[in-house]
C-alpha atoms as a PDB file:
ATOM      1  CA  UNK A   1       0.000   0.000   0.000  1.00  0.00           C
ATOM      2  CA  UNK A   2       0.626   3.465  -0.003  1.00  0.00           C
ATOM      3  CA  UNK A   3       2.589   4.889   2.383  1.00  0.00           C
ATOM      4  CA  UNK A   4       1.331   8.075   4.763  1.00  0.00           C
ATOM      5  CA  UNK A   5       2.929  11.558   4.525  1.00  0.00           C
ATOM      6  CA  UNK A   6       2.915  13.523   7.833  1.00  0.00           C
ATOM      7  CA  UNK A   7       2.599  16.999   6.335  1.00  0.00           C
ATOM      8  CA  UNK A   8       3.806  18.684   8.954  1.00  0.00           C
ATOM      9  CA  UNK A   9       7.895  19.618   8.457  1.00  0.00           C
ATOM     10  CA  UNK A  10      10.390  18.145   9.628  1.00  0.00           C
ATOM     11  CA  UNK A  11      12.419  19.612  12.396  1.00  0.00           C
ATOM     12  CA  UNK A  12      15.219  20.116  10.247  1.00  0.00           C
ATOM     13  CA  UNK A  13      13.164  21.504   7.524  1.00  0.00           C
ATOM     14  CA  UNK A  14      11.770  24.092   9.669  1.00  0.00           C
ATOM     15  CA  UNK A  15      15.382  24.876  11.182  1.00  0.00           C
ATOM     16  CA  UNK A  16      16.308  25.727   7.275  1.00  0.00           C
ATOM     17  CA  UNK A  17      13.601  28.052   7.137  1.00  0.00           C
ATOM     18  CA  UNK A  18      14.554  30.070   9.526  1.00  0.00           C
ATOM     19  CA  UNK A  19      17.804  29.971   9.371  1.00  0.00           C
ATOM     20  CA  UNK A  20      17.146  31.360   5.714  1.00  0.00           C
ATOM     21  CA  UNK A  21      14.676  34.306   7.604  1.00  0.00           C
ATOM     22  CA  UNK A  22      16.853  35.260   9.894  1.00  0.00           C
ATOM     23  CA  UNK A  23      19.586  35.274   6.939  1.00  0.00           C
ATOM     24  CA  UNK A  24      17.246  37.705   4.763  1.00  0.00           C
ATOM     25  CA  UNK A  25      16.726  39.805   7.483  1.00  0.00           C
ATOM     26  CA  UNK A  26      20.583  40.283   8.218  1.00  0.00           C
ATOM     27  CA  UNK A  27      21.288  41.229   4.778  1.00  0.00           C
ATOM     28  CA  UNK A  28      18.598  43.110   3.704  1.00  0.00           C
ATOM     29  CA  UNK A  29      17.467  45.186   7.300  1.00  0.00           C
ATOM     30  CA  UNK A  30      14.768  44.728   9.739  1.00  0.00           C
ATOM     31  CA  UNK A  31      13.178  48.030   7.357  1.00  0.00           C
ATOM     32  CA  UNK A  32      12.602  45.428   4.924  1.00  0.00           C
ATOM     33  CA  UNK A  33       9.798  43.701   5.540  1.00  0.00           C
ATOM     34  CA  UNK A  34       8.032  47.320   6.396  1.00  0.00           C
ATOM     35  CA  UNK A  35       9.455  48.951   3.063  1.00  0.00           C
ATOM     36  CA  UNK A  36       7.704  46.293   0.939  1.00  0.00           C
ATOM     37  CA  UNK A  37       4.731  45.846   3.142  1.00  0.00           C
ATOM     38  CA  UNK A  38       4.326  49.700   2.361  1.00  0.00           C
ATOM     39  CA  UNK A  39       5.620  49.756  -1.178  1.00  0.00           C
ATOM     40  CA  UNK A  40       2.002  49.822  -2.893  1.00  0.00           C
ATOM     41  CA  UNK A  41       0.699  53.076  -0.700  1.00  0.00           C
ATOM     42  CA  UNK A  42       3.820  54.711  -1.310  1.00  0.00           C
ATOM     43  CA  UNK A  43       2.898  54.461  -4.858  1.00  0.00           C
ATOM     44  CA  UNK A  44      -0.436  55.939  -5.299  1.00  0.00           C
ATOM     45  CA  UNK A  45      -0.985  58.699  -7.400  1.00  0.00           C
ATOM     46  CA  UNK A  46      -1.775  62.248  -5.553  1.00  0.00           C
ATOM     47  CA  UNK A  47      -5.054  63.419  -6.188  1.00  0.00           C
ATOM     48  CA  UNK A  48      -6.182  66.415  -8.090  1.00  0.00           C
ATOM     49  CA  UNK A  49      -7.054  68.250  -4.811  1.00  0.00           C
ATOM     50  CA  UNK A  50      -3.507  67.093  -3.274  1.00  0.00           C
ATOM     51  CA  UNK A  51      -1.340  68.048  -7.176  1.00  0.00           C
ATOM     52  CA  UNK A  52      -3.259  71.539  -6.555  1.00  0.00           C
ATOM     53  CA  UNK A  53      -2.384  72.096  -3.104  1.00  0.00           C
ATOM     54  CA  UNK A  54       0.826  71.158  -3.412  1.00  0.00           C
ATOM     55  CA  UNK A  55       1.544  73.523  -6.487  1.00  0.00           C
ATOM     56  CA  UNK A  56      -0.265  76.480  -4.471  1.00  0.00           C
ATOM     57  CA  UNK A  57       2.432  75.362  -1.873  1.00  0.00           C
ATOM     58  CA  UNK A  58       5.610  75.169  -4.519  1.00  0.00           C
ATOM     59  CA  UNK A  59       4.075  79.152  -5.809  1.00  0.00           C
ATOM     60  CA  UNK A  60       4.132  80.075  -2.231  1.00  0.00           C
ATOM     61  CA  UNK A  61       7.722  79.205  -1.383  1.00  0.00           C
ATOM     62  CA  UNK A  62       8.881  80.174  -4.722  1.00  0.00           C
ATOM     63  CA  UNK A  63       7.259  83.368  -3.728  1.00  0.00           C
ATOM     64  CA  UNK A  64       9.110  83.437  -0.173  1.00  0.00           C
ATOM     65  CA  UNK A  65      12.681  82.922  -1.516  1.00  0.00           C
ATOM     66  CA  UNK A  66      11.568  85.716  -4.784  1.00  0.00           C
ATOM     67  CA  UNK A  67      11.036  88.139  -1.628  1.00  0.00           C
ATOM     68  CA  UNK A  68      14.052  87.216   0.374  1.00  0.00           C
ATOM     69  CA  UNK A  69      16.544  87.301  -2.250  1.00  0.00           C
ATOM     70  CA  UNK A  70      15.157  91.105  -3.504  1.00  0.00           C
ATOM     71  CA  UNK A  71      17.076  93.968  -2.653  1.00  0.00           C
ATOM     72  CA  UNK A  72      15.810  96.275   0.024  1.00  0.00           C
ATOM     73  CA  UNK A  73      15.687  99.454  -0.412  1.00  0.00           C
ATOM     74  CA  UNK A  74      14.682 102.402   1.744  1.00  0.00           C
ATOM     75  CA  UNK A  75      11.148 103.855   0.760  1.00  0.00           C
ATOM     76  CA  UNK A  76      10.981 107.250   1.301  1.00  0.00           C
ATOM     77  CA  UNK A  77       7.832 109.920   0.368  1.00  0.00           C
ATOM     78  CA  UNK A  78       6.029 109.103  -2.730  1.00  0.00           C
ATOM     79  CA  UNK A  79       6.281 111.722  -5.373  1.00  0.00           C
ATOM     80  CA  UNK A  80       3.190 114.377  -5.710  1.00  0.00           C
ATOM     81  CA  UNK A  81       1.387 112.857  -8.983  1.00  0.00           C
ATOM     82  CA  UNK A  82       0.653 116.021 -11.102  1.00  0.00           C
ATOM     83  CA  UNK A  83      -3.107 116.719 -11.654  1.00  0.00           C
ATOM     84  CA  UNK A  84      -4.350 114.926 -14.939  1.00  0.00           C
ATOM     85  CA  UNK A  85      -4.818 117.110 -17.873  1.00  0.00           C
ATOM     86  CA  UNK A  86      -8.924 117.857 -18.827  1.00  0.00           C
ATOM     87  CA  UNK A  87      -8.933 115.199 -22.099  1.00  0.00           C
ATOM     88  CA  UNK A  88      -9.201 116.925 -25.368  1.00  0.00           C
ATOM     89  CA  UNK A  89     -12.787 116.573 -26.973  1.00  0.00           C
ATOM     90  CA  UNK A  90     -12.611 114.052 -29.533  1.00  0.00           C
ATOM     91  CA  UNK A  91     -13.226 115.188 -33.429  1.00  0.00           C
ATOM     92  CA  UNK A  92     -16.372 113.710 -34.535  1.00  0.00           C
ATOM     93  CA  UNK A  93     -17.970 112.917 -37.835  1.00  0.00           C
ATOM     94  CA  UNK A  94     -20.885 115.621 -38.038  1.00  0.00           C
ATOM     95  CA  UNK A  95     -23.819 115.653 -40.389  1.00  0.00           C
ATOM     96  CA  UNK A  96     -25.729 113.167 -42.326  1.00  0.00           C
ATOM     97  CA  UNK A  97     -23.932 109.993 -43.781  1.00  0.00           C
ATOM     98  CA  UNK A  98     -24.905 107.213 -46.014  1.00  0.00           C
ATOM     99  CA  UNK A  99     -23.039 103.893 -44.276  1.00  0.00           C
ATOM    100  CA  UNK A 100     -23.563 100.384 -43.567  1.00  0.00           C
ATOM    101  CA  UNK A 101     -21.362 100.566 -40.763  1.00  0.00           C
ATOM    102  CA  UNK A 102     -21.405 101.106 -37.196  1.00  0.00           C
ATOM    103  CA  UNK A 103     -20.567 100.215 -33.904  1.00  0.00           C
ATOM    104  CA  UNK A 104     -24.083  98.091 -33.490  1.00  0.00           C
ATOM    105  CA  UNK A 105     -24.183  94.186 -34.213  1.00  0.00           C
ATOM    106  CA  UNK A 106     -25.887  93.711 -37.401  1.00  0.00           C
ATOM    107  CA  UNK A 107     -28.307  91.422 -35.546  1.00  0.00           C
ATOM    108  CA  UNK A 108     -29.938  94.350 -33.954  1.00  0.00           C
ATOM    109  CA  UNK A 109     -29.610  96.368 -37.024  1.00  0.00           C
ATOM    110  CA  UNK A 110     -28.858  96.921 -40.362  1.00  0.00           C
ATOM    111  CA  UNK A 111     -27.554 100.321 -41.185  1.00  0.00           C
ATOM    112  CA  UNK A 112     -28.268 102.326 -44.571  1.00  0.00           C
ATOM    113  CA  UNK A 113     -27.339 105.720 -42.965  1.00  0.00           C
ATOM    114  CA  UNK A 114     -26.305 108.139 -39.533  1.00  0.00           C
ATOM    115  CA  UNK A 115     -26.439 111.513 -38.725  1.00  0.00           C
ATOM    116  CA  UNK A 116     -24.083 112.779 -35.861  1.00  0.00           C
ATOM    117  CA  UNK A 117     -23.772 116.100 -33.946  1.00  0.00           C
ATOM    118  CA  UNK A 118     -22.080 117.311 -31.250  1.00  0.00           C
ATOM    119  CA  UNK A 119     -23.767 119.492 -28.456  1.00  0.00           C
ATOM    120  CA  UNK A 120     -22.508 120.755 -25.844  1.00  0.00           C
ATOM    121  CA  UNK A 121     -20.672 117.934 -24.187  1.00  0.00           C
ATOM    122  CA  UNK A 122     -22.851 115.360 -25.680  1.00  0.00           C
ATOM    123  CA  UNK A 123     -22.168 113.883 -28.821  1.00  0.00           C
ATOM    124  CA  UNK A 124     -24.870 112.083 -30.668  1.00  0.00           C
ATOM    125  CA  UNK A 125     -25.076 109.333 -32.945  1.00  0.00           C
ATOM    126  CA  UNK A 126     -28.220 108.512 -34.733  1.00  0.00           C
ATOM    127  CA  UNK A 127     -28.312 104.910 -36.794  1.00  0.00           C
ATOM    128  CA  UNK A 128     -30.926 104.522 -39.549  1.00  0.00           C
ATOM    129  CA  UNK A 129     -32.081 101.496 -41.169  1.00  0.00           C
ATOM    130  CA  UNK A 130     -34.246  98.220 -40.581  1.00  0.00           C
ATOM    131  CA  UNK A 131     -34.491  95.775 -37.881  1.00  0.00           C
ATOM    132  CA  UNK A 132     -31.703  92.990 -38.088  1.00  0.00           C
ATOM    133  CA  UNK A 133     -34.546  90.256 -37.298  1.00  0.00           C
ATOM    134  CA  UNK A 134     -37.319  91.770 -39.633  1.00  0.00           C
ATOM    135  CA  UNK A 135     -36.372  93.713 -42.433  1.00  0.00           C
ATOM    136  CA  UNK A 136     -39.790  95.404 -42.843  1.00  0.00           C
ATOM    137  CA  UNK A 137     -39.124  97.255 -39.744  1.00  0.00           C
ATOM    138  CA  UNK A 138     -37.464 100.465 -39.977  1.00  0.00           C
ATOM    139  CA  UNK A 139     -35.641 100.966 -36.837  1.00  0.00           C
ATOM    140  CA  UNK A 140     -33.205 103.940 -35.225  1.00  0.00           C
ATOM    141  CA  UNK A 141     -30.771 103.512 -32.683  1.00  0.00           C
ATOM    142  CA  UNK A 142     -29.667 106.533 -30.832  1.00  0.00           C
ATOM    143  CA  UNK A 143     -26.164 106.380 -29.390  1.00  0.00           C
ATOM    144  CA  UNK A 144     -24.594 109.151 -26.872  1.00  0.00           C
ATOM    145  CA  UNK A 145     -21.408 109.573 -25.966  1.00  0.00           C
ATOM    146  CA  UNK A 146     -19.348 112.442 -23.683  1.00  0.00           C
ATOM    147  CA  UNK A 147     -17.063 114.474 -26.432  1.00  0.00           C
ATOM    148  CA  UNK A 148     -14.017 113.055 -24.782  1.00  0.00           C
ATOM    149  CA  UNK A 149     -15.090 109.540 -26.239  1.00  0.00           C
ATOM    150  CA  UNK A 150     -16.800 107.948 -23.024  1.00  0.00           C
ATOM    151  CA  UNK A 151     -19.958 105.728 -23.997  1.00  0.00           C
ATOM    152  CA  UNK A 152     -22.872 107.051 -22.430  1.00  0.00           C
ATOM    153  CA  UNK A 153     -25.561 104.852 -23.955  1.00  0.00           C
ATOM    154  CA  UNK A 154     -27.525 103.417 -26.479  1.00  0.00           C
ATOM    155  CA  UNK A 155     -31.206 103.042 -27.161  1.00  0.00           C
ATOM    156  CA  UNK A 156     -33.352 101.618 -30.183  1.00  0.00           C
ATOM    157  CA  UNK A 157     -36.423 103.221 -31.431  1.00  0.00           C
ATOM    158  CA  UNK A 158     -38.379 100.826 -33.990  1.00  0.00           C
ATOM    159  CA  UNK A 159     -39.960 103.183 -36.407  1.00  0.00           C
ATOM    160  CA  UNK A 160     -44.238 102.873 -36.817  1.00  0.00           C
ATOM    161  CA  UNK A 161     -45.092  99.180 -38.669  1.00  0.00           C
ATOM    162  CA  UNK A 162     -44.413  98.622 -42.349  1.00  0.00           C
ATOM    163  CA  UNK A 163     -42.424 101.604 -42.463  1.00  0.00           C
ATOM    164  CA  UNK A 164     -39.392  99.362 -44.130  1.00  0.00           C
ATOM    165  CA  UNK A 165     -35.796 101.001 -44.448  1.00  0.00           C
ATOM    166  CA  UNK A 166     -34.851 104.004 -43.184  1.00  0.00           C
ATOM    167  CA  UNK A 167     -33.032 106.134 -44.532  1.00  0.00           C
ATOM    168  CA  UNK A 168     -31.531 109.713 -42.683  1.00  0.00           C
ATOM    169  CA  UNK A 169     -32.042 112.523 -45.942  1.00  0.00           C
ATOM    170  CA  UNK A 170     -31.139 115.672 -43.909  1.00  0.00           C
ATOM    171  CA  UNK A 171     -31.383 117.316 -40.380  1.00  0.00           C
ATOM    172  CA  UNK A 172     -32.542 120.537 -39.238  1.00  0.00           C
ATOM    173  CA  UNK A 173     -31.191 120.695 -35.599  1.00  0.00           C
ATOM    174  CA  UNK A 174     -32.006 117.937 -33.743  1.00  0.00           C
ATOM    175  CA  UNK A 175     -35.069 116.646 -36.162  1.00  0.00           C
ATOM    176  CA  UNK A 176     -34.088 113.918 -38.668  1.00  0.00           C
ATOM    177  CA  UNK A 177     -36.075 114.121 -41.666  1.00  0.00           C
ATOM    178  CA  UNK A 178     -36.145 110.238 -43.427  1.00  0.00           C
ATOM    179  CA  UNK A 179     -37.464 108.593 -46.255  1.00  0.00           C
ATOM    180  CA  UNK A 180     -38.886 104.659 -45.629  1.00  0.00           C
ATOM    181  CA  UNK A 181     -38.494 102.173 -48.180  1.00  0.00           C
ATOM    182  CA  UNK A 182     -41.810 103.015 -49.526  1.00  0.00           C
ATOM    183  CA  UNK A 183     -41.130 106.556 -49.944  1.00  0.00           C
ATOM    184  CA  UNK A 184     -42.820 107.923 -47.722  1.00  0.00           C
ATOM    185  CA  UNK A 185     -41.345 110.836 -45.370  1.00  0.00           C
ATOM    186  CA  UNK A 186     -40.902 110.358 -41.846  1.00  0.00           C
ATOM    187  CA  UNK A 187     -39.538 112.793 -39.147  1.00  0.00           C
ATOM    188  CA  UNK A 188     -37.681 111.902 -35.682  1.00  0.00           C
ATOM    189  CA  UNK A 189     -36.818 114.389 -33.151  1.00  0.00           C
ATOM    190  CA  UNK A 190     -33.539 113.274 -30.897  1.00  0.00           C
ATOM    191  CA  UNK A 191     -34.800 115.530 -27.747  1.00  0.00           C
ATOM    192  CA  UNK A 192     -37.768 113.827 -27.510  1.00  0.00           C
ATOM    193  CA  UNK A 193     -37.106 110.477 -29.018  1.00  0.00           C
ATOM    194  CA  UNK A 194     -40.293 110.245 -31.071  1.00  0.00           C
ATOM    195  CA  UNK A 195     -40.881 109.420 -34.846  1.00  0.00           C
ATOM    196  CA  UNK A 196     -43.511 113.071 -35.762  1.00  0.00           C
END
């Protein structure tokens, strides 16, 4: 028959294996064991949270040595700053113009003609043509600006329905006399902001 195999070592067996341990651990370092134990943590990728804080922390101490290494100097009274010139008025296109351009999206409009005037400190800008979303509309839009160039502000006036195009013929002050694409004649007055 078959014969029986204790499983359990032999005693010289088990003095081998730990004579090779204790060999191991003489070579390599009691660490050992610990280092490999805690090889995969050491391993793991920083989060995003960690990779930011860490950079915020590099910009910081970059920023620290930046400041140390920086000559100092003594800081005495600032200089008086000299009171800012008044700005020049700007030189403005006056009159009535036929143009497709102008400082509007062509969404909200499209332009066949302005009229611009200066008064006072207020110069005016006055866009003529037809809505950019319905092209039967004739629509205005009034822009104002201070004569040093400052935007002031902008406002559209849709002209009365069916009207079509508009186009600025001539001015007699502040009323803007207009044609539609009909031919009809239509009259707006800037001061009051209402197609007569």
């Amino acid at each position: 028959m078959g014969r029986v195999r204790n499983s359990a070592p032999s005693s010289a067996r088990r003095r081998r294996q730990i004579w090779l341990t204790a060999a191991v651990i003489a070579v390599v370092g009691p660490g050992a064991a610990l280092s490999i134990g805690a090889a995969g943590w050491a391993d793991r990728a920083p989060s995003a949270a960690e990779r930011k804080a860490q950079v915020i922390r590099d910009l910081d101490q970059a920023n620290a040595d930046q400041r140390a290494r920086a000559p100092k100097m003594a800081k005495g009274p600032r200089p008086a700053v000299a009171d800012r010139p008044a700005a020049a008025p700007n030189a403005w296109d006056e009159g009535v113009f036929d143009t497709h351009e102008a400082p509007i999206p062509s969404g909200v409009i499209t332009v066949t003609s302005m009229w611009g005037q200066t008064d006072g400190d207020v110069y005016y800008s006055v866009y003529a043509g037809t809505s950019g979303v319905d092209p039967k509309q004739g629509l205005l839009v009034v822009r104002t600006y201070a004569v040093t160039g400052e935007f002031r502000g902008t406002a559209s006036y849709p002209a009365p329905a069916g009207t079509g195009p508009l186009r600025i013929v001539a001015a007699t002050g502040h009323r803007l006399r207009m044609t539609t694409g009909a031919g009809a004649a239509l009259v707006f007055d800037v001061d009051t902001r209402r197609f007569g």
